[in-house]
PDB file of N, CA and C in Angstrom:
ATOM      1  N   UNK A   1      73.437 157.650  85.116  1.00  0.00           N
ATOM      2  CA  UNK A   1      73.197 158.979  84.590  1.00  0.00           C
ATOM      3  C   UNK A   1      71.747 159.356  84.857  1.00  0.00           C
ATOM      4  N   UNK A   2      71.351 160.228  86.150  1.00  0.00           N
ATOM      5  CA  UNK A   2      70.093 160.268  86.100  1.00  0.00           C
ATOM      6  C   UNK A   2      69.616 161.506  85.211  1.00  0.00           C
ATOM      7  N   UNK A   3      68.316 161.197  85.014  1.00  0.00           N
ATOM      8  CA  UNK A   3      67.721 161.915  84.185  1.00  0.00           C
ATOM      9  C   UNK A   3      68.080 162.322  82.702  1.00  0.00           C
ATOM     10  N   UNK A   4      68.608 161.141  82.404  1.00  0.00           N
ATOM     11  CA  UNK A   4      69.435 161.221  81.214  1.00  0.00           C
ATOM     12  C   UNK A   4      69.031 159.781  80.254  1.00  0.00           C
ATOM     13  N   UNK A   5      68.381 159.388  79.130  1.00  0.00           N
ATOM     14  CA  UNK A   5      68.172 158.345  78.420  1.00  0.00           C
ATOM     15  C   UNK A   5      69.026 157.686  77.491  1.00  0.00           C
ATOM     16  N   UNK A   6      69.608 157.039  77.797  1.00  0.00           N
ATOM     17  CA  UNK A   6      70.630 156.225  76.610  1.00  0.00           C
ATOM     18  C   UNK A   6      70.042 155.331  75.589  1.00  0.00           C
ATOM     19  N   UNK A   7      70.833 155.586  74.623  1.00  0.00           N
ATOM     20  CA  UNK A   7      70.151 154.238  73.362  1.00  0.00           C
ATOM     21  C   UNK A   7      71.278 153.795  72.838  1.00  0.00           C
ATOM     22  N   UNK A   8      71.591 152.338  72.451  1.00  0.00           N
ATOM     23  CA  UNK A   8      72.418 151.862  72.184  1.00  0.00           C
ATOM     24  C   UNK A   8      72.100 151.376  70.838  1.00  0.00           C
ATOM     25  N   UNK A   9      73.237 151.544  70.025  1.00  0.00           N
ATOM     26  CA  UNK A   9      73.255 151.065  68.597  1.00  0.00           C
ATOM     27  C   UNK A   9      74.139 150.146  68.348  1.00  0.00           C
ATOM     28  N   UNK A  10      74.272 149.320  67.190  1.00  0.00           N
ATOM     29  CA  UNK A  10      75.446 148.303  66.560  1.00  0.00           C
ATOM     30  C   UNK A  10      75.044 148.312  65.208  1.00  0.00           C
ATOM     31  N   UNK A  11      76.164 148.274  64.753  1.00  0.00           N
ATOM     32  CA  UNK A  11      75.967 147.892  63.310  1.00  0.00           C
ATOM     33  C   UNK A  11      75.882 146.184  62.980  1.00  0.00           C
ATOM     34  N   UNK A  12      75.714 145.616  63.935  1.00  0.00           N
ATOM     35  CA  UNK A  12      75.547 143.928  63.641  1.00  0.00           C
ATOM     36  C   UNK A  12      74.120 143.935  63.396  1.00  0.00           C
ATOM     37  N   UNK A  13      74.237 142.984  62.210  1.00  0.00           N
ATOM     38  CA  UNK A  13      72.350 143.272  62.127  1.00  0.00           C
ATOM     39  C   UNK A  13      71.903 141.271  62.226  1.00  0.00           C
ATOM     40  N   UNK A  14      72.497 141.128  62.683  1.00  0.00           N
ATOM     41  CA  UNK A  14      72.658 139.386  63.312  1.00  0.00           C
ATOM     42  C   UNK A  14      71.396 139.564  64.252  1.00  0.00           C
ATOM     43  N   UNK A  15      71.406 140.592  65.398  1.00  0.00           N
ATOM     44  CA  UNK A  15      70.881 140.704  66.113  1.00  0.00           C
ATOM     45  C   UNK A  15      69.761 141.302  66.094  1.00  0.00           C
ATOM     46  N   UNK A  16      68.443 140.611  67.080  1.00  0.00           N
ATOM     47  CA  UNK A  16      67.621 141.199  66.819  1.00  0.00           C
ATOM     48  C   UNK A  16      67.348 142.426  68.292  1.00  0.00           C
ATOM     49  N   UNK A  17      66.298 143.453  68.223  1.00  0.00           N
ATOM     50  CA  UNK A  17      66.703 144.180  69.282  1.00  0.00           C
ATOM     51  C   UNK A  17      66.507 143.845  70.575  1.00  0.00           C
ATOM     52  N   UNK A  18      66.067 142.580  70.472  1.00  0.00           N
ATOM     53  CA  UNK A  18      65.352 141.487  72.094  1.00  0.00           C
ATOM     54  C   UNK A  18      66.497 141.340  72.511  1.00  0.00           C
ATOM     55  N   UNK A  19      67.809 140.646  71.197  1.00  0.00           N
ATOM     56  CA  UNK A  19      68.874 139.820  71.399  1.00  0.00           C
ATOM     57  C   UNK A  19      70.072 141.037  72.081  1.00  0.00           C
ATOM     58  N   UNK A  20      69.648 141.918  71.648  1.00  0.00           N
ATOM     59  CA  UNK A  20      70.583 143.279  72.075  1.00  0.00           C
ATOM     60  C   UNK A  20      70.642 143.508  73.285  1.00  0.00           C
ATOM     61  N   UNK A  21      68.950 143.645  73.612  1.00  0.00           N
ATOM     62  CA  UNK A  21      68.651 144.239  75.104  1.00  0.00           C
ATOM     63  C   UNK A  21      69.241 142.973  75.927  1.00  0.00           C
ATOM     64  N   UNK A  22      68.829 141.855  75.717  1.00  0.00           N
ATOM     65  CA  UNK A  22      69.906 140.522  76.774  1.00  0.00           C
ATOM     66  C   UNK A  22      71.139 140.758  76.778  1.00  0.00           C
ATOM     67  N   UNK A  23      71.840 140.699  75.691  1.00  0.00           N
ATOM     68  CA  UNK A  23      73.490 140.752  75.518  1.00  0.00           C
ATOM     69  C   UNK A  23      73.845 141.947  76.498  1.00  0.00           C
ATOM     70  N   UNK A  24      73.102 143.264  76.543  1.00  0.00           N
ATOM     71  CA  UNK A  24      73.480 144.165  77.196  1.00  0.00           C
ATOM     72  C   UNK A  24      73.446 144.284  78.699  1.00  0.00           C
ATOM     73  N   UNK A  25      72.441 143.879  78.657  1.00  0.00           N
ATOM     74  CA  UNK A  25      72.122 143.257  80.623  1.00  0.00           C
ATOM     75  C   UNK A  25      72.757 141.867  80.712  1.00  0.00           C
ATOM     76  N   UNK A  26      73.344 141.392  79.991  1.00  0.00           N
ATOM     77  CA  UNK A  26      74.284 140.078  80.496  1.00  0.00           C
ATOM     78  C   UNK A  26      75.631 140.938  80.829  1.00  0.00           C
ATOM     79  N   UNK A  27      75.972 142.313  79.754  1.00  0.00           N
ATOM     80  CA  UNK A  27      76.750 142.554  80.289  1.00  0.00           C
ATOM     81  C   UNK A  27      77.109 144.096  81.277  1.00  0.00           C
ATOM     82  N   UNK A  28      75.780 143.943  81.984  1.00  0.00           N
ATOM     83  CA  UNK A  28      75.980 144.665  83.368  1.00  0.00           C
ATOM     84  C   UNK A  28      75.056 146.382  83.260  1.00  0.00           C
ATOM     85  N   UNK A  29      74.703 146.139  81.785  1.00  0.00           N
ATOM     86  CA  UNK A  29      73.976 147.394  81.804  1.00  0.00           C
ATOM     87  C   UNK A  29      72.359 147.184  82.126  1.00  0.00           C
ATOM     88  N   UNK A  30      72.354 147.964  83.373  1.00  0.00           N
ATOM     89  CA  UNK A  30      70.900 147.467  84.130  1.00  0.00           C
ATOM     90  C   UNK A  30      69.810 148.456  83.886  1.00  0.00           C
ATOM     91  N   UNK A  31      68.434 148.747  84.159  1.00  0.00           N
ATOM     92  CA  UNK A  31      67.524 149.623  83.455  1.00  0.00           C
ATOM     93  C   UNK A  31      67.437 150.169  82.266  1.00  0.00           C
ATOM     94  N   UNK A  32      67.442 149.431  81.712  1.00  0.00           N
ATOM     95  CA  UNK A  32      66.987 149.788  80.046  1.00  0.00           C
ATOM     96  C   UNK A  32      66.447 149.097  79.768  1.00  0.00           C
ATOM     97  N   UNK A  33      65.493 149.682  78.936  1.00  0.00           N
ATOM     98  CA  UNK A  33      64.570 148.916  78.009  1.00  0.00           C
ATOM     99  C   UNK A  33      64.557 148.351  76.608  1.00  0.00           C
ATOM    100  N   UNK A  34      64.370 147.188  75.829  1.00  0.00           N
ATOM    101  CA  UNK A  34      63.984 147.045  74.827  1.00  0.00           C
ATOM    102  C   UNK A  34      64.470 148.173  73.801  1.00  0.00           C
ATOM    103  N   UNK A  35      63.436 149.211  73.983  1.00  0.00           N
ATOM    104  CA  UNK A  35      63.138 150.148  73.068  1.00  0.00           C
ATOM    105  C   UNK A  35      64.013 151.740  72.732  1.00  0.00           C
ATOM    106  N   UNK A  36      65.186 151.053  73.707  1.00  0.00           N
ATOM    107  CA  UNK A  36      66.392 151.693  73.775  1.00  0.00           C
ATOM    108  C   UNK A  36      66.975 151.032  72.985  1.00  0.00           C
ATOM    109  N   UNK A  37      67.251 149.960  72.383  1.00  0.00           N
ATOM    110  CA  UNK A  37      68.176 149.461  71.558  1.00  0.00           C
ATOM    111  C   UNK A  37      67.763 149.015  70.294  1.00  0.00           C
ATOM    112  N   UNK A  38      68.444 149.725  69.426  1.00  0.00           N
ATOM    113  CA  UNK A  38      68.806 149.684  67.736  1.00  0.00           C
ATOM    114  C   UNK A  38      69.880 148.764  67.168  1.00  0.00           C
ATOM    115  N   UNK A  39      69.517 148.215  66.506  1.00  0.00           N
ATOM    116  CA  UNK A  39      70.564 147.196  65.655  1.00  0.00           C
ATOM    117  C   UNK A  39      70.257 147.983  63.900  1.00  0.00           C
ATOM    118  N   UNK A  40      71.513 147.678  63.217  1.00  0.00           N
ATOM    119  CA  UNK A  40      71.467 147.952  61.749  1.00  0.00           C
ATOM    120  C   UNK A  40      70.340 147.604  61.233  1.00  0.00           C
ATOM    121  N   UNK A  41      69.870 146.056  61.282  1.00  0.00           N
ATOM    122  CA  UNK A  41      68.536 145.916  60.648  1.00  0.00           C
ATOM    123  C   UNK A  41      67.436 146.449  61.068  1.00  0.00           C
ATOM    124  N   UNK A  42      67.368 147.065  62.244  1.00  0.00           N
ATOM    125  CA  UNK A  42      65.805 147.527  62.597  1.00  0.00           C
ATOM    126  C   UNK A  42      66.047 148.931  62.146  1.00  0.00           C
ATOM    127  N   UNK A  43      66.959 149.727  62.010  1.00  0.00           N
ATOM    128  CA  UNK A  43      67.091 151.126  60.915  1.00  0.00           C
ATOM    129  C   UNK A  43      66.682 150.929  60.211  1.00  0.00           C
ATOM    130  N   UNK A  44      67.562 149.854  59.399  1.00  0.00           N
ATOM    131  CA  UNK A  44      67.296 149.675  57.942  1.00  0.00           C
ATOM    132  C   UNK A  44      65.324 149.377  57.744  1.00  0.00           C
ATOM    133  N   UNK A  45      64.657 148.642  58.498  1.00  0.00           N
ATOM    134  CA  UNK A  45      63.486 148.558  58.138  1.00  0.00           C
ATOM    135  C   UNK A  45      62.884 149.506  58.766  1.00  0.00           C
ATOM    136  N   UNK A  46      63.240 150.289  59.582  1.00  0.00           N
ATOM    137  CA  UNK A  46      62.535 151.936  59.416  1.00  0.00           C
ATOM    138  C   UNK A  46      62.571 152.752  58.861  1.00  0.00           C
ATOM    139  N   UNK A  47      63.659 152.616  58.192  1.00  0.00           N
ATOM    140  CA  UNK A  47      63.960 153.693  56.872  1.00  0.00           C
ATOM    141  C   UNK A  47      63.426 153.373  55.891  1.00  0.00           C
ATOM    142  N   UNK A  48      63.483 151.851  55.559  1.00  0.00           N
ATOM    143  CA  UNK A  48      62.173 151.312  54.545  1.00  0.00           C
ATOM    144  C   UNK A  48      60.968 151.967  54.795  1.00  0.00           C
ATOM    145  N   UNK A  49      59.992 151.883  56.217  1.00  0.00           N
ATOM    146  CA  UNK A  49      58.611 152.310  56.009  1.00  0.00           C
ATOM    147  C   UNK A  49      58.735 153.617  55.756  1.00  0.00           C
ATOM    148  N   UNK A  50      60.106 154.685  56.082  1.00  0.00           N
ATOM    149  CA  UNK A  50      59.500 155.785  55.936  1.00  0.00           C
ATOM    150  C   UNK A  50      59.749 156.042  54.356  1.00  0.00           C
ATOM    151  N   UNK A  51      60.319 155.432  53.663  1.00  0.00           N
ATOM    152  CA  UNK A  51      60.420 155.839  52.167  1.00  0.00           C
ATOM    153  C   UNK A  51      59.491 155.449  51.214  1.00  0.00           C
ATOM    154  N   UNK A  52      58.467 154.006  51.509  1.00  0.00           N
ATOM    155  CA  UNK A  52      57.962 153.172  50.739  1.00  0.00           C
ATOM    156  C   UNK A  52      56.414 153.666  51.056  1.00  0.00           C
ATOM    157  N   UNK A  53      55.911 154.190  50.420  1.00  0.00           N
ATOM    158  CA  UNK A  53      55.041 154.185  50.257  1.00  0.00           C
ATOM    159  C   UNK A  53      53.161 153.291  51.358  1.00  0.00           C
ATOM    160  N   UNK A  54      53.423 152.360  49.525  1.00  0.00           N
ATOM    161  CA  UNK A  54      53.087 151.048  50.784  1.00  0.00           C
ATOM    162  C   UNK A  54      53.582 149.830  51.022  1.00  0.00           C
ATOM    163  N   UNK A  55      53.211 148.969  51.601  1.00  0.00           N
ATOM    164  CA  UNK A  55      54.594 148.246  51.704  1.00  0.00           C
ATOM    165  C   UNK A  55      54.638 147.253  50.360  1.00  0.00           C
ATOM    166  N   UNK A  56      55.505 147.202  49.741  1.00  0.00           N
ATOM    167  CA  UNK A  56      56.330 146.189  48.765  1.00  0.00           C
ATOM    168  C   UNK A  56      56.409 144.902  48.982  1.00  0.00           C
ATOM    169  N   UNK A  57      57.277 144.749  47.858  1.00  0.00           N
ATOM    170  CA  UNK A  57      58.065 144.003  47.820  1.00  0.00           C
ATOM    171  C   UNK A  57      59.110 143.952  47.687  1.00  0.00           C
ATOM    172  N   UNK A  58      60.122 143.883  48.702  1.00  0.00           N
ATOM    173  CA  UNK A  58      62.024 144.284  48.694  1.00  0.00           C
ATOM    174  C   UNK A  58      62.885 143.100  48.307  1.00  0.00           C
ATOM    175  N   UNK A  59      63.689 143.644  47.845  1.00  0.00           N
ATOM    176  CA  UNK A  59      65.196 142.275  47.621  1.00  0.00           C
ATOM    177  C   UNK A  59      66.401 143.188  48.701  1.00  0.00           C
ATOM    178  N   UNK A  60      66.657 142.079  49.640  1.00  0.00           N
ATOM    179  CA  UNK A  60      67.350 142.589  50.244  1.00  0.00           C
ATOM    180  C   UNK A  60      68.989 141.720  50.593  1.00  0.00           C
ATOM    181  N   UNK A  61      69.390 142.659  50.243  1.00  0.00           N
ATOM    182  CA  UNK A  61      70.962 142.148  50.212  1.00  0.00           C
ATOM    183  C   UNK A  61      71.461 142.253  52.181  1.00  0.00           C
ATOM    184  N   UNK A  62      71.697 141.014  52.514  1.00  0.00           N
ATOM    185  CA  UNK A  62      72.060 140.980  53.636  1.00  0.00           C
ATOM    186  C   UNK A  62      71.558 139.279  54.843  1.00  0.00           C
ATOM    187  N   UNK A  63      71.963 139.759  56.058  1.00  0.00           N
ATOM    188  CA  UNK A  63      71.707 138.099  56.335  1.00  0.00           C
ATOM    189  C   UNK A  63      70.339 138.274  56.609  1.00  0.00           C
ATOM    190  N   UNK A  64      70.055 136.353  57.175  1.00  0.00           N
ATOM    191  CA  UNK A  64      68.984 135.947  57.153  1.00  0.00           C
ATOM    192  C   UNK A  64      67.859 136.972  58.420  1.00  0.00           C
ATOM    193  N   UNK A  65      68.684 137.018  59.566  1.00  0.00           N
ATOM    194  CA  UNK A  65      68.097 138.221  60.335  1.00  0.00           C
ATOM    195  C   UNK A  65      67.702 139.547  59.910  1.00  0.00           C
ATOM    196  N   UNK A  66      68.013 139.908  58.772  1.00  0.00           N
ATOM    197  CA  UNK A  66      67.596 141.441  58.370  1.00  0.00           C
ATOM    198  C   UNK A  66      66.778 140.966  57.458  1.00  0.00           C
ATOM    199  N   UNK A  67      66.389 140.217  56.898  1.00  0.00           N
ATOM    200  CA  UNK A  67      65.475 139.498  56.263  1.00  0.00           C
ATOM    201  C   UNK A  67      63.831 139.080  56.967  1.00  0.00           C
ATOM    202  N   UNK A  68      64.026 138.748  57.860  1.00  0.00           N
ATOM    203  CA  UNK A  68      63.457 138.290  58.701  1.00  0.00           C
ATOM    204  C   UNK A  68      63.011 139.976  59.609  1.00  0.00           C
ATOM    205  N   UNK A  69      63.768 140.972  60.183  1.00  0.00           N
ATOM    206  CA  UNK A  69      63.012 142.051  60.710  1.00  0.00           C
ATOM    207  C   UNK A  69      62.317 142.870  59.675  1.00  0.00           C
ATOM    208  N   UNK A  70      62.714 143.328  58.129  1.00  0.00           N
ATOM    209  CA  UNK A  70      62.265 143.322  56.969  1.00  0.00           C
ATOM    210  C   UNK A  70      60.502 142.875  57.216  1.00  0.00           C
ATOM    211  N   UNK A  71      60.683 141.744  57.375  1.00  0.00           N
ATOM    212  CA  UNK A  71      59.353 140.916  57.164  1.00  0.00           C
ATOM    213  C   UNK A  71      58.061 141.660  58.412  1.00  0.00           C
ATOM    214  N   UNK A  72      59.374 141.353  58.805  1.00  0.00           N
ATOM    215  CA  UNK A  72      58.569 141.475  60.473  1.00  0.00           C
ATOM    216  C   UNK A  72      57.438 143.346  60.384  1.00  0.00           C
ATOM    217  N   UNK A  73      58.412 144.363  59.575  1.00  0.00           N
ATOM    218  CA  UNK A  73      57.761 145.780  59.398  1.00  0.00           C
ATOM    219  C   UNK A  73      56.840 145.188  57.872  1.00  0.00           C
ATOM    220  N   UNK A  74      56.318 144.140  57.663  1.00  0.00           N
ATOM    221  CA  UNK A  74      55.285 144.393  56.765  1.00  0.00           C
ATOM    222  C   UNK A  74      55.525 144.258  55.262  1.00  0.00           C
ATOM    223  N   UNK A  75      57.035 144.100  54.648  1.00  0.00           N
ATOM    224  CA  UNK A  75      57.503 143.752  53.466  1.00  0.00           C
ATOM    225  C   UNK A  75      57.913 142.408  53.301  1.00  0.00           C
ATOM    226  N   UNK A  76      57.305 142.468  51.847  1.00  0.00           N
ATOM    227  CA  UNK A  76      57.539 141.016  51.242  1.00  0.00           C
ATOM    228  C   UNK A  76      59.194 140.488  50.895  1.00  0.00           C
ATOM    229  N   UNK A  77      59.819 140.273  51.316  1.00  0.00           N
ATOM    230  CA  UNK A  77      61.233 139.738  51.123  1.00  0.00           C
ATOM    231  C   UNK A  77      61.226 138.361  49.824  1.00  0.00           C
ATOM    232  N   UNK A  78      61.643 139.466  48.478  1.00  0.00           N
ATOM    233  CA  UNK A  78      61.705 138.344  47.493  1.00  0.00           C
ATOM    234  C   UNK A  78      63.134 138.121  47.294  1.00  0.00           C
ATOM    235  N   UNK A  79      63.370 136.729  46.626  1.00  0.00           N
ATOM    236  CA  UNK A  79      64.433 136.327  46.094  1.00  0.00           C
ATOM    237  C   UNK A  79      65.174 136.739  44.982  1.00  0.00           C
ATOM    238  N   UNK A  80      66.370 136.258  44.205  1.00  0.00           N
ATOM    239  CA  UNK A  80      66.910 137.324  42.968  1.00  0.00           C
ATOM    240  C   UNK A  80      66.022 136.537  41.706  1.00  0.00           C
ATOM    241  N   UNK A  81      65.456 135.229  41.773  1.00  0.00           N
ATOM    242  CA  UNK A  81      64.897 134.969  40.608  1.00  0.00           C
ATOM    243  C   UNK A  81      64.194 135.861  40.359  1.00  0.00           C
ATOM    244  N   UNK A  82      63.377 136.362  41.190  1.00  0.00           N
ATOM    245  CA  UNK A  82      61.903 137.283  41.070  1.00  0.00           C
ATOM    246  C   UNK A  82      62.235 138.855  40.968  1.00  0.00           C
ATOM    247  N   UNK A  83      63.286 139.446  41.358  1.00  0.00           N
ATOM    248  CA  UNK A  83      63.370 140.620  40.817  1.00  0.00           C
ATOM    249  C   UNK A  83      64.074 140.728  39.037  1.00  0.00           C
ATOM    250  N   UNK A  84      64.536 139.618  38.627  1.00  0.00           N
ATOM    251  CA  UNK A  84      65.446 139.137  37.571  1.00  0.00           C
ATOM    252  C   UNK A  84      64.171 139.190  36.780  1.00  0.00           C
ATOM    253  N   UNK A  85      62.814 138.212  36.919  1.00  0.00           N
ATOM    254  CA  UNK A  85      61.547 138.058  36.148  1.00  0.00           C
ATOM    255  C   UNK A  85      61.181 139.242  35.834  1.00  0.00           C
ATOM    256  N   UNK A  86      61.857 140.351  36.764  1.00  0.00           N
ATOM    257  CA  UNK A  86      60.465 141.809  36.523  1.00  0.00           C
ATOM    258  C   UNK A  86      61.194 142.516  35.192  1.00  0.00           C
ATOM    259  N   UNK A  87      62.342 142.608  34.964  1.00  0.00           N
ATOM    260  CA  UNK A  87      63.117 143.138  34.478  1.00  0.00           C
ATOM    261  C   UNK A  87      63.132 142.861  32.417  1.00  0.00           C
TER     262      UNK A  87
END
């Protein structure tokens, strides 16, 4: 499609968007970049920075990879003891 930019999304948030861009050129989709591809968890932690202020501390319900990109935008990823203590 020239002159035309694609972005690819999934709702698997297993993946990170490195793991996306491989899976996708393993399977035959050639010129794209990185920064074309979205996974659930890297939304989800953009929608975090744009709501939060500054960055927190989150409890986040989900796997260890969305946990981990979470971290990666600058939030503290606590456990349920510690939101249970605040309460």
């Amino acid at each position: 499609m020239k002159g035309k930019k694609i972005f690819f999304y999934t709702n698997m948030s297993k993946l990170s968007r490195t793991e996306l861009h491989c899976k996708l050129t393993r399977l035959g989709f050639s010129n794209i970049d990185p920064t074309q591809c979205y996974t659930s968890a890297e939304v989800t932690a953009q929608y975090l920075l744009s709501i939060v202020e500054d960055k927190k501390k989150v409890y986040v319900v989900g796997d260890e990879k969305l946990k981990l990109i979470v971290q990666e935008k600058g939030f503290e990823v606590v456990n349920l003891n510690e939101v249970e203590d605040r309460e």
